[in-house]
N, C-alpha and C. Protein backbone atom coordinates (compact mmCIF):
# COMPACT_ATOMS: atom_id res chain seq x y z
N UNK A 1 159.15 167.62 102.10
CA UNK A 1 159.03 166.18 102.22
C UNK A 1 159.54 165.52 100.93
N UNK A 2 160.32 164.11 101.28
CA UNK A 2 160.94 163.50 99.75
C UNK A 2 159.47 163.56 98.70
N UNK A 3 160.18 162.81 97.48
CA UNK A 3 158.68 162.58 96.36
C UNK A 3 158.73 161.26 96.81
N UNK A 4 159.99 160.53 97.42
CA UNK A 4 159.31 158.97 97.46
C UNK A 4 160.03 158.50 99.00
N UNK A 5 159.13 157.94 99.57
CA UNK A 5 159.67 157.02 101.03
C UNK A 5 160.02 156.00 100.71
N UNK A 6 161.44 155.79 101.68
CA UNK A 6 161.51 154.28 101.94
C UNK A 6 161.18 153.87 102.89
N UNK A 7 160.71 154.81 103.99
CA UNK A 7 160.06 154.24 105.01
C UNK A 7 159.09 153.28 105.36
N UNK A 8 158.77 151.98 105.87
CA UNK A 8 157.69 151.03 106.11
C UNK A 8 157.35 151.22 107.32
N UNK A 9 156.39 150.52 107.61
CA UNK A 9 155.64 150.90 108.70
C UNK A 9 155.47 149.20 109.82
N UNK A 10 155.44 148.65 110.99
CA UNK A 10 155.23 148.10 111.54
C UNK A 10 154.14 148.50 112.86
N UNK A 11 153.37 147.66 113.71
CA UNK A 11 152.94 147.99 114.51
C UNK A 11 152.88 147.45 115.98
N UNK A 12 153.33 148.06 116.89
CA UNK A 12 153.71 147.12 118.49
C UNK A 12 151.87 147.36 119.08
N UNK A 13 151.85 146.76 120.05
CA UNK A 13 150.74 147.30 121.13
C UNK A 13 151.06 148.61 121.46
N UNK A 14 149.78 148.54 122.62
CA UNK A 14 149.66 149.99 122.96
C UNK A 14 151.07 149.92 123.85
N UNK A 15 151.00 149.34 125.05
CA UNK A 15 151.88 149.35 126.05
C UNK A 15 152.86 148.83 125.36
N UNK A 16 153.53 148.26 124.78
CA UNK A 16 154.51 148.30 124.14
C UNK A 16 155.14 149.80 123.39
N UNK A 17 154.15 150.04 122.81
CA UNK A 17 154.95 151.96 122.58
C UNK A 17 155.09 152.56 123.90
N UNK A 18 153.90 152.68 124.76
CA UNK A 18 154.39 153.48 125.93
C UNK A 18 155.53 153.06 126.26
N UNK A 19 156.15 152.19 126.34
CA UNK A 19 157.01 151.52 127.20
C UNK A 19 158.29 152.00 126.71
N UNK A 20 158.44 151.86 125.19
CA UNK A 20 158.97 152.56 123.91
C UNK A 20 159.73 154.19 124.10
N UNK A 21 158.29 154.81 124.17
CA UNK A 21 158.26 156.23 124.00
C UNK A 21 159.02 156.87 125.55
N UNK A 22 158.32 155.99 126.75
CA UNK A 22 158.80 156.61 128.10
C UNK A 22 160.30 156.27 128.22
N UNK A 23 160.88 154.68 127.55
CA UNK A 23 162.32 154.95 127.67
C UNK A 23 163.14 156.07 126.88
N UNK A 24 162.58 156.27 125.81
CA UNK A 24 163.31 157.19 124.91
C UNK A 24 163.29 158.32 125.73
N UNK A 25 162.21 158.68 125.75
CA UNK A 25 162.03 160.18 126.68
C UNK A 25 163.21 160.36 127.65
N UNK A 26 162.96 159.12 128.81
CA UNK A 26 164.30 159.15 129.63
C UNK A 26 165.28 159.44 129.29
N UNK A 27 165.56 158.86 128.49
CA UNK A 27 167.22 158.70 127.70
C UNK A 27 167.52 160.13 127.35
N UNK A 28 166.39 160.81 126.34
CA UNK A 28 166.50 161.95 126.07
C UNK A 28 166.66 162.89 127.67
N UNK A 29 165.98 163.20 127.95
CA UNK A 29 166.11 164.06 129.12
C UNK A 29 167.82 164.22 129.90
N UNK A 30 168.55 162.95 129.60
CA UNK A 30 169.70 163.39 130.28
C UNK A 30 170.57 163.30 129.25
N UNK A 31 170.60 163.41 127.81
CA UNK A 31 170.94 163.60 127.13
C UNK A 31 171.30 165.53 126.34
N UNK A 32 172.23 165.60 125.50
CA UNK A 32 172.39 166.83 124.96
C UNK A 32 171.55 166.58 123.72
N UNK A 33 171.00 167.53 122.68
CA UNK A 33 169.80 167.37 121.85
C UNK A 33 170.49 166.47 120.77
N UNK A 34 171.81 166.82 120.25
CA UNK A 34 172.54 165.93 119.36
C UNK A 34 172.02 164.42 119.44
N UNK A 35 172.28 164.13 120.58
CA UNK A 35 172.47 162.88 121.47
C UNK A 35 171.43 162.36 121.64
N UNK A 36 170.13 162.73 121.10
CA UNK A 36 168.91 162.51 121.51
C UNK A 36 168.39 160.95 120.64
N UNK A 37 167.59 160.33 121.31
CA UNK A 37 166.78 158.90 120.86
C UNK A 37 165.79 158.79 120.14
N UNK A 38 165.47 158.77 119.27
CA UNK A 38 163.83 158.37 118.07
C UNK A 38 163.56 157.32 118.41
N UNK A 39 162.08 157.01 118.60
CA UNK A 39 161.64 155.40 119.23
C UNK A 39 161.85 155.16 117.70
N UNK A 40 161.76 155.66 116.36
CA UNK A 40 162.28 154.24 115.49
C UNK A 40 163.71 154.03 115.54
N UNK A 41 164.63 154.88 115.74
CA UNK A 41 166.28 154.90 115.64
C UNK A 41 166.58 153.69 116.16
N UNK A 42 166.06 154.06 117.72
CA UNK A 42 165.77 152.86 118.72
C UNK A 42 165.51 151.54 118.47
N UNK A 43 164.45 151.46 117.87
CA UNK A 43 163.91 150.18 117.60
C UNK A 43 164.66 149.57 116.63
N UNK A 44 164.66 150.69 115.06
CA UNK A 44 166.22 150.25 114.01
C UNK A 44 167.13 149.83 114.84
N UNK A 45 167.70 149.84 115.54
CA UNK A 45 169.02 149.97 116.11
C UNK A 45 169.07 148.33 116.93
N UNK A 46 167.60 147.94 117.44
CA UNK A 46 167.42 147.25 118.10
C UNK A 46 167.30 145.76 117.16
N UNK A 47 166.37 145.54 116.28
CA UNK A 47 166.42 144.95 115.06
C UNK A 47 167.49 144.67 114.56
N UNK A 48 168.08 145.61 113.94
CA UNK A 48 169.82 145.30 113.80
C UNK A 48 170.81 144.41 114.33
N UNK A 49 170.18 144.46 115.23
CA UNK A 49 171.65 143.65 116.63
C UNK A 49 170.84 142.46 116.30
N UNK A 50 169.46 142.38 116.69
CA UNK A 50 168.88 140.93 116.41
C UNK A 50 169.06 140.17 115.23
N UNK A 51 169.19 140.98 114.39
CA UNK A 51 169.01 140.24 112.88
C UNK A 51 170.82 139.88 112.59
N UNK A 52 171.40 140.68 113.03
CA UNK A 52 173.17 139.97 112.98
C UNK A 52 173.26 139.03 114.01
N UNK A 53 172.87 138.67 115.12
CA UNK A 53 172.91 138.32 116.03
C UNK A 53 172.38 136.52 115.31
N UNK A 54 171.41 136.74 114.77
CA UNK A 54 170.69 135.75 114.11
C UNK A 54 171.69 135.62 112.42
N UNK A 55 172.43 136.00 112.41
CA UNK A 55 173.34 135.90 111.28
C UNK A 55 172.18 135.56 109.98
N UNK A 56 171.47 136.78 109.85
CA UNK A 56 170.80 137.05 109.13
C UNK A 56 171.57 138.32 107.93
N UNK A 57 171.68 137.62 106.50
CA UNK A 57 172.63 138.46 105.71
C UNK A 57 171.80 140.01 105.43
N UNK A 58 172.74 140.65 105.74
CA UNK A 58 172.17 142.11 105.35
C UNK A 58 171.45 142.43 103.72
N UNK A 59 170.67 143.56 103.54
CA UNK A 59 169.46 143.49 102.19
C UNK A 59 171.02 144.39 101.55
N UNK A 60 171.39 144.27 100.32
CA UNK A 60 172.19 145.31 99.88
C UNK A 60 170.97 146.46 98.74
N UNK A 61 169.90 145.56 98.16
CA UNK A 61 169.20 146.25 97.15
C UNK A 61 167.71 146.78 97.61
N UNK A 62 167.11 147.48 97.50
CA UNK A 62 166.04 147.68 98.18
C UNK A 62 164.67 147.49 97.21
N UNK A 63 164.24 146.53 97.68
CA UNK A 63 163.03 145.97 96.45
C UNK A 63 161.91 147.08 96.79
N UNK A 64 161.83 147.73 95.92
CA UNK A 64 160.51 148.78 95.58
C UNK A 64 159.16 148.29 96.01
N UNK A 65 158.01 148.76 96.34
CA UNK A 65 156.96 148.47 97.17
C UNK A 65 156.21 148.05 95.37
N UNK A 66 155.51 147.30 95.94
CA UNK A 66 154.08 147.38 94.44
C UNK A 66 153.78 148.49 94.24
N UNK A 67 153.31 148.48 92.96
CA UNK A 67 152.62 149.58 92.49
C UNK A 67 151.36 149.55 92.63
N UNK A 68 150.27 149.92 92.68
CA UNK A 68 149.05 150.20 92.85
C UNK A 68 148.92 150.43 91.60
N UNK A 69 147.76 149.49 90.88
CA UNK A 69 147.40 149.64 89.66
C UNK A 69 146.26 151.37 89.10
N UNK A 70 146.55 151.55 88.33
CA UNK A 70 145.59 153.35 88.74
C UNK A 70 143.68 152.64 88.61
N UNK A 71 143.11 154.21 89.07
CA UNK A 71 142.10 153.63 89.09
C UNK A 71 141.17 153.98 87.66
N UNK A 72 140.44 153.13 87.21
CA UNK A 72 139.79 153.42 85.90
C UNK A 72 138.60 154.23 86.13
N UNK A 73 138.10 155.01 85.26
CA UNK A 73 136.80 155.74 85.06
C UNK A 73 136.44 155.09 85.75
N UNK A 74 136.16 154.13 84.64
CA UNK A 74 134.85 152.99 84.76
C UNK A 74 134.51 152.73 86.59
N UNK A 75 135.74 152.58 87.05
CA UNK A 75 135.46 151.98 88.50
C UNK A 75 135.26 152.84 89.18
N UNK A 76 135.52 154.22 88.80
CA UNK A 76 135.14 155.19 89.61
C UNK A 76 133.49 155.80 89.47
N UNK A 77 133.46 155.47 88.25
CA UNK A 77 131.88 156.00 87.67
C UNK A 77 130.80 155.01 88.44
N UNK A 78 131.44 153.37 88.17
CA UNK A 78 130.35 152.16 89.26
C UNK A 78 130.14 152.68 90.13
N UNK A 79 130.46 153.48 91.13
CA UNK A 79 130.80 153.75 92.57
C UNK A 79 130.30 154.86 93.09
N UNK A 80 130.22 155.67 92.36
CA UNK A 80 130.07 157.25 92.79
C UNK A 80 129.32 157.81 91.52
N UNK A 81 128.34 158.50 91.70
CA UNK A 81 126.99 159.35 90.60
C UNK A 81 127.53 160.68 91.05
N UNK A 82 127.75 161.21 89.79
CA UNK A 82 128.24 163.15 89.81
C UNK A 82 127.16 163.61 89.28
């Protein structure tokens, strides 16, 4: 696995993934494995068209997520007795 993702995360409904997952499946099934569909590829793929479509300018730089400040003793010691 990488040391760092660029992957983000979004979330549909339930029936919205099924709906998702059972077209992909389809697709896959008469497909060769090369050729095969990822419900995110899918969905990337789908986004894409919308966001040009919407003449929305493409990201060229990829802004890094926050950092999570670390956690101190101290806040760990408030919290928890060893």
């Amino acid at each position: 696995m990488a040391k760092r993702t660029t992957r983000r995360s979004i979330s549909v409904k339930g029936l919205t993934y099924q709906r998702l997952k059972k077209h992909c499946a389809e697709y896959n099934s008469t497909r060769k494995p090369a050729d095969h569909l990822s419900l995110s590829g899918f969905v990337e793929e789908l986004v894409i068209a919308k966001l040009t479509e919407l003449g929305v300018p493409e990201e060229t730089v990829l802004v890094p997520r926050p950092q999570k400040p670390p956690i101190s003793e101290a806040f760990v010691s408030s919290h928890f007795t060893f």
